[in-house]
Structure formats: C-alpha cells, structure tokens
PDB file of N, CA and C in Angstrom:
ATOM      1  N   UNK A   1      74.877 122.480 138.212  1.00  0.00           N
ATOM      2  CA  UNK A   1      75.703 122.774 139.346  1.00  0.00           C
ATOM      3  C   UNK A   1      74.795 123.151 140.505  1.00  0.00           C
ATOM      4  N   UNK A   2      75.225 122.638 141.367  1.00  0.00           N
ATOM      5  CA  UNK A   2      74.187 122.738 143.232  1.00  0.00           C
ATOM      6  C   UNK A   2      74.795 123.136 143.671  1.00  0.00           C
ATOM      7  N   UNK A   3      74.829 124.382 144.893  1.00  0.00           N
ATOM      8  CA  UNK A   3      75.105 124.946 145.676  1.00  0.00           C
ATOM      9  C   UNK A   3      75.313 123.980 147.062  1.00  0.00           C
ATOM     10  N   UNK A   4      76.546 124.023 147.791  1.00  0.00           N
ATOM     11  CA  UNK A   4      76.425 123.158 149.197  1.00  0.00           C
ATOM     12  C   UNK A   4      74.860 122.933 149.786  1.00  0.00           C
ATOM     13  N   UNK A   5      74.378 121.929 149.967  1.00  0.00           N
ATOM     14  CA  UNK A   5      73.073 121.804 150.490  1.00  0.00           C
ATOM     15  C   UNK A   5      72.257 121.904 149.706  1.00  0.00           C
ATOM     16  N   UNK A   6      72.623 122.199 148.539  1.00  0.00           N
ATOM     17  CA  UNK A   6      71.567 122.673 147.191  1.00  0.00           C
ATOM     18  C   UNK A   6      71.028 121.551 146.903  1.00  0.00           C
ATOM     19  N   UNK A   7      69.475 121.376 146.196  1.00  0.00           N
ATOM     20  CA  UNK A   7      68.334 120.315 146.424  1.00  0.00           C
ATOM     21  C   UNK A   7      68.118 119.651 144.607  1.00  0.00           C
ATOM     22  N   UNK A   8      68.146 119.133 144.755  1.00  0.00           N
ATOM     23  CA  UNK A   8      67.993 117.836 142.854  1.00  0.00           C
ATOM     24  C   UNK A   8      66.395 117.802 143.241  1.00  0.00           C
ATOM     25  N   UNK A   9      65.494 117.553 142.490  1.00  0.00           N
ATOM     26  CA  UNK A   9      64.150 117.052 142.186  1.00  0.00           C
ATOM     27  C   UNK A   9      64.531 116.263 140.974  1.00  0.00           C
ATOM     28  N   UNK A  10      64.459 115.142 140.838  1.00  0.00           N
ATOM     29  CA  UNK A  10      64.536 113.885 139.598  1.00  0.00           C
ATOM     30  C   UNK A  10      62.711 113.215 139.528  1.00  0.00           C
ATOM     31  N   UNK A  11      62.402 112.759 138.168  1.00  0.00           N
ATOM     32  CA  UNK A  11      61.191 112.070 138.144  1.00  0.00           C
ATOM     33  C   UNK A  11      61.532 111.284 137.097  1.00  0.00           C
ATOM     34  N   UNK A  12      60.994 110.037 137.160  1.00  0.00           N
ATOM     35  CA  UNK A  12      61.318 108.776 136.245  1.00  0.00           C
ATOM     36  C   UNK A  12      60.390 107.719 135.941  1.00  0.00           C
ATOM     37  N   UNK A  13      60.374 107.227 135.056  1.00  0.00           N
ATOM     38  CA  UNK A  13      59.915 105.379 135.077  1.00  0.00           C
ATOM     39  C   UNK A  13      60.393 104.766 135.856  1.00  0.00           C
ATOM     40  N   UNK A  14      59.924 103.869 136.765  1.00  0.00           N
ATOM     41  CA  UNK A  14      60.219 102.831 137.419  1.00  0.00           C
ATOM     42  C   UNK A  14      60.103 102.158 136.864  1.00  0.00           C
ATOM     43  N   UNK A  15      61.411 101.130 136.822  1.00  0.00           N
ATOM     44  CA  UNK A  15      61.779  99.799 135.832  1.00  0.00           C
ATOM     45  C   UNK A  15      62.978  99.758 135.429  1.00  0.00           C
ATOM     46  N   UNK A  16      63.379  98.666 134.729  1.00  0.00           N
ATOM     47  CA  UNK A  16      64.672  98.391 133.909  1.00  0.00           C
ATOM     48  C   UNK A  16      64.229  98.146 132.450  1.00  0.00           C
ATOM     49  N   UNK A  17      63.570  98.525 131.718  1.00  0.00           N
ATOM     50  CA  UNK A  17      62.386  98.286 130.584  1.00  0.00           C
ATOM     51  C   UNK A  17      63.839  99.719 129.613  1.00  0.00           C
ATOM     52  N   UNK A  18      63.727  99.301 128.797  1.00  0.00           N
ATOM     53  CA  UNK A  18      64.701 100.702 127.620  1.00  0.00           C
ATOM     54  C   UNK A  18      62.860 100.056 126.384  1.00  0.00           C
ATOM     55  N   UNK A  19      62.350 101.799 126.318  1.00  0.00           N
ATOM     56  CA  UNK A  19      61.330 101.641 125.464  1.00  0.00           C
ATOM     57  C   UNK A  19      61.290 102.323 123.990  1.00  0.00           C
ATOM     58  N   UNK A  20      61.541 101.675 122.784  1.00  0.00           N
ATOM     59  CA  UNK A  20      61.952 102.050 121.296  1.00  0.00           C
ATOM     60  C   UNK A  20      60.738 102.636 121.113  1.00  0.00           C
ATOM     61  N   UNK A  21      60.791 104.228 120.357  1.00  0.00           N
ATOM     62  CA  UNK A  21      59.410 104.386 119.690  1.00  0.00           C
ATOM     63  C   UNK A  21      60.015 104.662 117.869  1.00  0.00           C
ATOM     64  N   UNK A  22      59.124 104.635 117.208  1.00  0.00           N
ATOM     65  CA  UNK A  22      59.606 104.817 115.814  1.00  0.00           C
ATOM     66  C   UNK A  22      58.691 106.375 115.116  1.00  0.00           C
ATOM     67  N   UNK A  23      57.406 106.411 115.815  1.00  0.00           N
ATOM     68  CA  UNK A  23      56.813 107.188 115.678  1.00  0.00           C
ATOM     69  C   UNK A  23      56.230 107.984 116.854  1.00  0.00           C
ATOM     70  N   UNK A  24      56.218 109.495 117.153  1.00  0.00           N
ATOM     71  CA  UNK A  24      55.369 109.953 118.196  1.00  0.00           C
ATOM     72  C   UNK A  24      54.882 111.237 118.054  1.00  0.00           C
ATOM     73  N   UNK A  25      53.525 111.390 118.362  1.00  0.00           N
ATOM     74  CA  UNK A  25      52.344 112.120 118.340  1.00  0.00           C
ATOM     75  C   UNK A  25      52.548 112.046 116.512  1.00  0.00           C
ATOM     76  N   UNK A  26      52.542 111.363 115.857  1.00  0.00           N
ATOM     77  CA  UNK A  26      52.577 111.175 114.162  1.00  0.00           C
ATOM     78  C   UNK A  26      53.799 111.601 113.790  1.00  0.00           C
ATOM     79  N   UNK A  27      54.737 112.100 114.480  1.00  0.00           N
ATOM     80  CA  UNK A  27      55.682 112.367 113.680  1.00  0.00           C
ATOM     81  C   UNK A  27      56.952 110.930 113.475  1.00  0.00           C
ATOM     82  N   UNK A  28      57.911 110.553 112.557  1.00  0.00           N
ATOM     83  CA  UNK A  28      59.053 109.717 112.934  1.00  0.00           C
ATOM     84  C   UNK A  28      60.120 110.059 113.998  1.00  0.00           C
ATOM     85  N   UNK A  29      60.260 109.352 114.403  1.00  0.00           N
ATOM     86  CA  UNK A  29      61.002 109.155 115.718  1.00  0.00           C
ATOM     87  C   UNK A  29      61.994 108.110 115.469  1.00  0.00           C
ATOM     88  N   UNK A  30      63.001 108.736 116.393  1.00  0.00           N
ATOM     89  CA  UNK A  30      63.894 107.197 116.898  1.00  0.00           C
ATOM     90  C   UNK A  30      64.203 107.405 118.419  1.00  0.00           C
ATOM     91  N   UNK A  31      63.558 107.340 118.890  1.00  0.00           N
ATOM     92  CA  UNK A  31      63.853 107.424 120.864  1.00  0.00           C
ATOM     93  C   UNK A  31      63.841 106.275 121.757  1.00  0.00           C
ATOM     94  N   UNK A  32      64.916 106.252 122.356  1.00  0.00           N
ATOM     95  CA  UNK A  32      64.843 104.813 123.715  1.00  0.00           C
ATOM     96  C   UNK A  32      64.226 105.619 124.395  1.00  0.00           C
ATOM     97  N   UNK A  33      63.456 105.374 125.295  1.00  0.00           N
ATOM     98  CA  UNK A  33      63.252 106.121 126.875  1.00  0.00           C
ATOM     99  C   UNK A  33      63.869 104.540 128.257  1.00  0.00           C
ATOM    100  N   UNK A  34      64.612 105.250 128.665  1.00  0.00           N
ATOM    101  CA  UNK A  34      64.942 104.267 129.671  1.00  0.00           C
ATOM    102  C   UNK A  34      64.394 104.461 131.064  1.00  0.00           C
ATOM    103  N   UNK A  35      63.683 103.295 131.684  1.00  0.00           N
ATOM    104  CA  UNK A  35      63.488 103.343 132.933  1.00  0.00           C
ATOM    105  C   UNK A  35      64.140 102.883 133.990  1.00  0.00           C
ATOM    106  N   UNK A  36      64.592 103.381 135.088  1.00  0.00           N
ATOM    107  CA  UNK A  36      65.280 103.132 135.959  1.00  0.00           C
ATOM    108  C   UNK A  36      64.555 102.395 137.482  1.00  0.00           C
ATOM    109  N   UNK A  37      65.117 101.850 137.808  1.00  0.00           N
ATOM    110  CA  UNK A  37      65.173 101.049 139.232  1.00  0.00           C
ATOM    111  C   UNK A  37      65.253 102.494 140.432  1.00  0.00           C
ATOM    112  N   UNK A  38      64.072 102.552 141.519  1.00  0.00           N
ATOM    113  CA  UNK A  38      64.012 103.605 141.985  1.00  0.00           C
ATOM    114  C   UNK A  38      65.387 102.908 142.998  1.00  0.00           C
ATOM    115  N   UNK A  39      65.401 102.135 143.615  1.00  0.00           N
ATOM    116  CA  UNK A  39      66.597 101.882 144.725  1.00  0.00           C
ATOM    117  C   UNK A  39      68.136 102.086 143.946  1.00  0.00           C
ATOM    118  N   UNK A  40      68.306 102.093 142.657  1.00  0.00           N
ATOM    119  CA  UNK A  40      69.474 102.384 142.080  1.00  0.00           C
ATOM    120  C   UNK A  40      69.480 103.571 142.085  1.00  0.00           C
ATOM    121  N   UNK A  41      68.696 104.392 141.409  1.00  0.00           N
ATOM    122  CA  UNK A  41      68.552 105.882 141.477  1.00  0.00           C
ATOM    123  C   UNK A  41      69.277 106.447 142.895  1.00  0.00           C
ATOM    124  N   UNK A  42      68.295 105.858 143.603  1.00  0.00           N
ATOM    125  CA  UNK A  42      68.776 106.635 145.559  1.00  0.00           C
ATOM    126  C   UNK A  42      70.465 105.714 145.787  1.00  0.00           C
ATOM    127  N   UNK A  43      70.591 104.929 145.328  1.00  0.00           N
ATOM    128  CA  UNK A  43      71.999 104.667 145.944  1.00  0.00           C
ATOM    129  C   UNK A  43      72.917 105.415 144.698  1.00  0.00           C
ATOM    130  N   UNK A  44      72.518 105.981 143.937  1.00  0.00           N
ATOM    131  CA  UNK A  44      73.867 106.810 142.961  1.00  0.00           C
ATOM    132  C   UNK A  44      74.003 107.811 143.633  1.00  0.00           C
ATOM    133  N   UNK A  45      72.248 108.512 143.819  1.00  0.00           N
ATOM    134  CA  UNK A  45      72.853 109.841 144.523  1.00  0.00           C
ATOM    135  C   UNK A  45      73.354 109.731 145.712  1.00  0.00           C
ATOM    136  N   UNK A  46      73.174 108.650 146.921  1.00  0.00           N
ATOM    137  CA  UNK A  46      73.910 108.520 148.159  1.00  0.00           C
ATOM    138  C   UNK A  46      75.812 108.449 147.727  1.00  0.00           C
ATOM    139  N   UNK A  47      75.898 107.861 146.862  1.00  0.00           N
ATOM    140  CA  UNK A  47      77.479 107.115 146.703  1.00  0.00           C
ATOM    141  C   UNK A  47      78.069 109.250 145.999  1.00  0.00           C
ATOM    142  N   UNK A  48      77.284 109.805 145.541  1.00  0.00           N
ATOM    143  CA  UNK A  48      77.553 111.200 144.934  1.00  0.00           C
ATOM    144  C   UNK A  48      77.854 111.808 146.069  1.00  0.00           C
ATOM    145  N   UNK A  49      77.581 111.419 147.913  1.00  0.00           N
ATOM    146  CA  UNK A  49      77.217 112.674 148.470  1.00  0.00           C
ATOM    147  C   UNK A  49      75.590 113.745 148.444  1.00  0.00           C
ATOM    148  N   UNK A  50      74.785 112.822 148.206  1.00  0.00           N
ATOM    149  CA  UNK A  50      73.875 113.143 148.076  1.00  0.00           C
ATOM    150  C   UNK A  50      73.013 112.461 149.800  1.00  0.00           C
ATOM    151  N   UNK A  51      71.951 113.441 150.257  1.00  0.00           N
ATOM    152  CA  UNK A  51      71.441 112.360 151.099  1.00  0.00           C
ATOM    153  C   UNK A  51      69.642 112.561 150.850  1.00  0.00           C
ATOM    154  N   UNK A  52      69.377 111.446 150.389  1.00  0.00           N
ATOM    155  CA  UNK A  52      67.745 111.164 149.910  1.00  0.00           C
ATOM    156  C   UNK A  52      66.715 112.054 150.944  1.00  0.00           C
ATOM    157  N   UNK A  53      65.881 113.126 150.459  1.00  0.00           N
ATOM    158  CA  UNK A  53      65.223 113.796 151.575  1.00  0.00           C
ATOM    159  C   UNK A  53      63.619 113.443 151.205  1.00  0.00           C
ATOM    160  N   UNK A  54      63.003 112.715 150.347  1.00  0.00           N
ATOM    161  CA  UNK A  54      61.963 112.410 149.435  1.00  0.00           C
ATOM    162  C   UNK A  54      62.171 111.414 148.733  1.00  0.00           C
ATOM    163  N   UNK A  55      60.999 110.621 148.713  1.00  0.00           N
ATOM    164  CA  UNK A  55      61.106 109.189 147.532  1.00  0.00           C
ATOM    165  C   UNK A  55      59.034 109.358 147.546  1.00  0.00           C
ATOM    166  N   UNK A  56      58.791 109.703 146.268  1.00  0.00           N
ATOM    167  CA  UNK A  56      57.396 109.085 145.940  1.00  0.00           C
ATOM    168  C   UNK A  56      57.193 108.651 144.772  1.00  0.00           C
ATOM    169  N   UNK A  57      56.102 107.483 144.962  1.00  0.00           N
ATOM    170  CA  UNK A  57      55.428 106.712 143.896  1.00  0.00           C
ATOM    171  C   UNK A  57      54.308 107.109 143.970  1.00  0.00           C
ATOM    172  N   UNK A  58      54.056 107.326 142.181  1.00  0.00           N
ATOM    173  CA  UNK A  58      52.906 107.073 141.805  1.00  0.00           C
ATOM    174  C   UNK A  58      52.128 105.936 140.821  1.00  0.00           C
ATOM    175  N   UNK A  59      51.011 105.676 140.605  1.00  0.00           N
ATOM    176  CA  UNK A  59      50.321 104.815 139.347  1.00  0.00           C
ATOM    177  C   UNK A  59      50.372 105.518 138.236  1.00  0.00           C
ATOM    178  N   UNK A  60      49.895 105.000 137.102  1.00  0.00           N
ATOM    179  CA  UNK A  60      49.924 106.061 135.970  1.00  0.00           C
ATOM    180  C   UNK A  60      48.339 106.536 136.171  1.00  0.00           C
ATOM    181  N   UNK A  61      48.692 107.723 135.048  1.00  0.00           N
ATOM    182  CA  UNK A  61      46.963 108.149 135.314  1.00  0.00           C
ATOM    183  C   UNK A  61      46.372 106.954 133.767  1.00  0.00           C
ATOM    184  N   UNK A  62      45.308 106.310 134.394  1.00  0.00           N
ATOM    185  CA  UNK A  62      44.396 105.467 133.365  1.00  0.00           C
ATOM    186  C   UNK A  62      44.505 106.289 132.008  1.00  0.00           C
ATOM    187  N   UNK A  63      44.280 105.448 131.115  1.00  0.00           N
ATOM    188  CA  UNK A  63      44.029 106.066 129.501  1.00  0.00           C
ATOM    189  C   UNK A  63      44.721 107.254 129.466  1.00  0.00           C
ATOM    190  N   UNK A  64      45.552 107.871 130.123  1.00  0.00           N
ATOM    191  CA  UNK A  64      46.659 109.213 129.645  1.00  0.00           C
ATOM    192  C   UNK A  64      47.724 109.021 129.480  1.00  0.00           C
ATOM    193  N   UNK A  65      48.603 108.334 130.312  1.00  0.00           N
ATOM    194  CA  UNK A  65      50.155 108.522 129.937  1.00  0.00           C
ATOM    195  C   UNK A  65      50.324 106.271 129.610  1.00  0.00           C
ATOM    196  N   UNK A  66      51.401 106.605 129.581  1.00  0.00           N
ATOM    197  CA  UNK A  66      52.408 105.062 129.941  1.00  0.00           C
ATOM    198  C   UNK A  66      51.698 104.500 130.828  1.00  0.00           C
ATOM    199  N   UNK A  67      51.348 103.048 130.779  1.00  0.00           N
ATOM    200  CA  UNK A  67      50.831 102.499 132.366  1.00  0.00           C
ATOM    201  C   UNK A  67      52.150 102.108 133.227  1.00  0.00           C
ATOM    202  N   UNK A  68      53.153 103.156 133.384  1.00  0.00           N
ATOM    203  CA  UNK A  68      54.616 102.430 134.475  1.00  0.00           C
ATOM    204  C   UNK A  68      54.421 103.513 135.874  1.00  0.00           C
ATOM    205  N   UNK A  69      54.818 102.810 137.102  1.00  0.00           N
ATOM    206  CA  UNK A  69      54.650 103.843 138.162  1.00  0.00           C
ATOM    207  C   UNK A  69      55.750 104.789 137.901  1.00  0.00           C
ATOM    208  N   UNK A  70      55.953 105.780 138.444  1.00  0.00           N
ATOM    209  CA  UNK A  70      56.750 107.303 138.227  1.00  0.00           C
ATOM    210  C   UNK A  70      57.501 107.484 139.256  1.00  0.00           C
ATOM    211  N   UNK A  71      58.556 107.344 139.605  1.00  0.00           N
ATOM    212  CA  UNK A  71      59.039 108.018 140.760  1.00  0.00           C
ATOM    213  C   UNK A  71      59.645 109.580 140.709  1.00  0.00           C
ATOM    214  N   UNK A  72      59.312 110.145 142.401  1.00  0.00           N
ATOM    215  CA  UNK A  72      59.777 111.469 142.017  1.00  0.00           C
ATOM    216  C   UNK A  72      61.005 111.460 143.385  1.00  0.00           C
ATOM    217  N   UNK A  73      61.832 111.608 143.209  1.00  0.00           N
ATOM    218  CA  UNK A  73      63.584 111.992 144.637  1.00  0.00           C
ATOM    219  C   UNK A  73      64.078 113.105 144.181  1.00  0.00           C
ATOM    220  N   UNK A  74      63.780 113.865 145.482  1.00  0.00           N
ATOM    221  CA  UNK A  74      64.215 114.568 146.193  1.00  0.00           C
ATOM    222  C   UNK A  74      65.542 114.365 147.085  1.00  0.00           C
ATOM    223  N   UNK A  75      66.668 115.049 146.759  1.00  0.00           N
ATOM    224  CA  UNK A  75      67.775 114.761 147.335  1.00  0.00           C
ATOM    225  C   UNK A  75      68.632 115.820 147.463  1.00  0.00           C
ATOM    226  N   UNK A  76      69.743 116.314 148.867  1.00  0.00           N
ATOM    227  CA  UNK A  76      70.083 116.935 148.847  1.00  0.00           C
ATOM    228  C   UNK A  76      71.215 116.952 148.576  1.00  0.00           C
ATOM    229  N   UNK A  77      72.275 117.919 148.174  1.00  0.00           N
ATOM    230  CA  UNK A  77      73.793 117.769 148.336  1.00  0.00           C
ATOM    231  C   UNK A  77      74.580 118.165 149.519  1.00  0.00           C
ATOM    232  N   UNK A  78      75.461 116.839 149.693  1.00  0.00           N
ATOM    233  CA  UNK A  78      76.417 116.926 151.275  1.00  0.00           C
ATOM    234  C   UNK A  78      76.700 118.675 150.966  1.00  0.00           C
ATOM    235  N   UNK A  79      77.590 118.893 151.985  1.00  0.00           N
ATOM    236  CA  UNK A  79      78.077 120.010 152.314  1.00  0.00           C
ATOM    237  C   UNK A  79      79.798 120.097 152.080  1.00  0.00           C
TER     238      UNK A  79
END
C-alpha cells in the first residue's frame, strides 16, 4: 500500500525469456524467473495511475550474475 504520491522502486530482467532452474546454489529447485519487457512494465504502472519518475539500464556484471540487462523504475503514485 502507497501513500498519495507515495514512490514504487521495481528492478527486473529485461526480456520476455520465463527461465526454469531445477537446481540452485546445489540445492533442488523448481523456479521460473520471468523477465519482463521494460516498456510494458512503464505502461502498467502508467494505466495504474502511476507516473514513471526513473527508468535505468544496466549490463550484467561479467562472470557474476545472469548475462540479461536489469532494469530499475522508479514511479510515483497519482494523487
């Protein structure tokens, strides 16, 4: 719950990619991770009453994470 004007921070995969793992850090797993389309993201929260105050991309960091860019939105809620 947001307060009138109250602020969302979201961070994601960029993409339409849904990624199955079976195993992670050694343990069994069953996880999708889904990545999202950054321009879908910003038009849900616009169509919510939301108005986009931030949009950044990043690369992945080499040999550490996922190689997918990351987005981070910043968005506020109407009033």
């Amino acid at each position: 719950m947001l307060r009138p004007a109250g602020y969302v921070l979201v961070a994601f995969h960029n993409g339409d990619t849904v990624m199955h793992l079976d195993t992670w850090w050694g343990q069994p797993v069953d996880l999708d991770f889904r990545f999202w389309q950054a321009d879908a993201v910003a038009t849900a929260f616009q169509q919510a009453h939301f108005s986009i105050e931030a949009t950044v991309r990043r690369a992945p960091y080499p040999d550490v994470e996922h190689p997918s860019e990351r987005v981070y939105l910043l968005a506020r809620k109407g009033s």
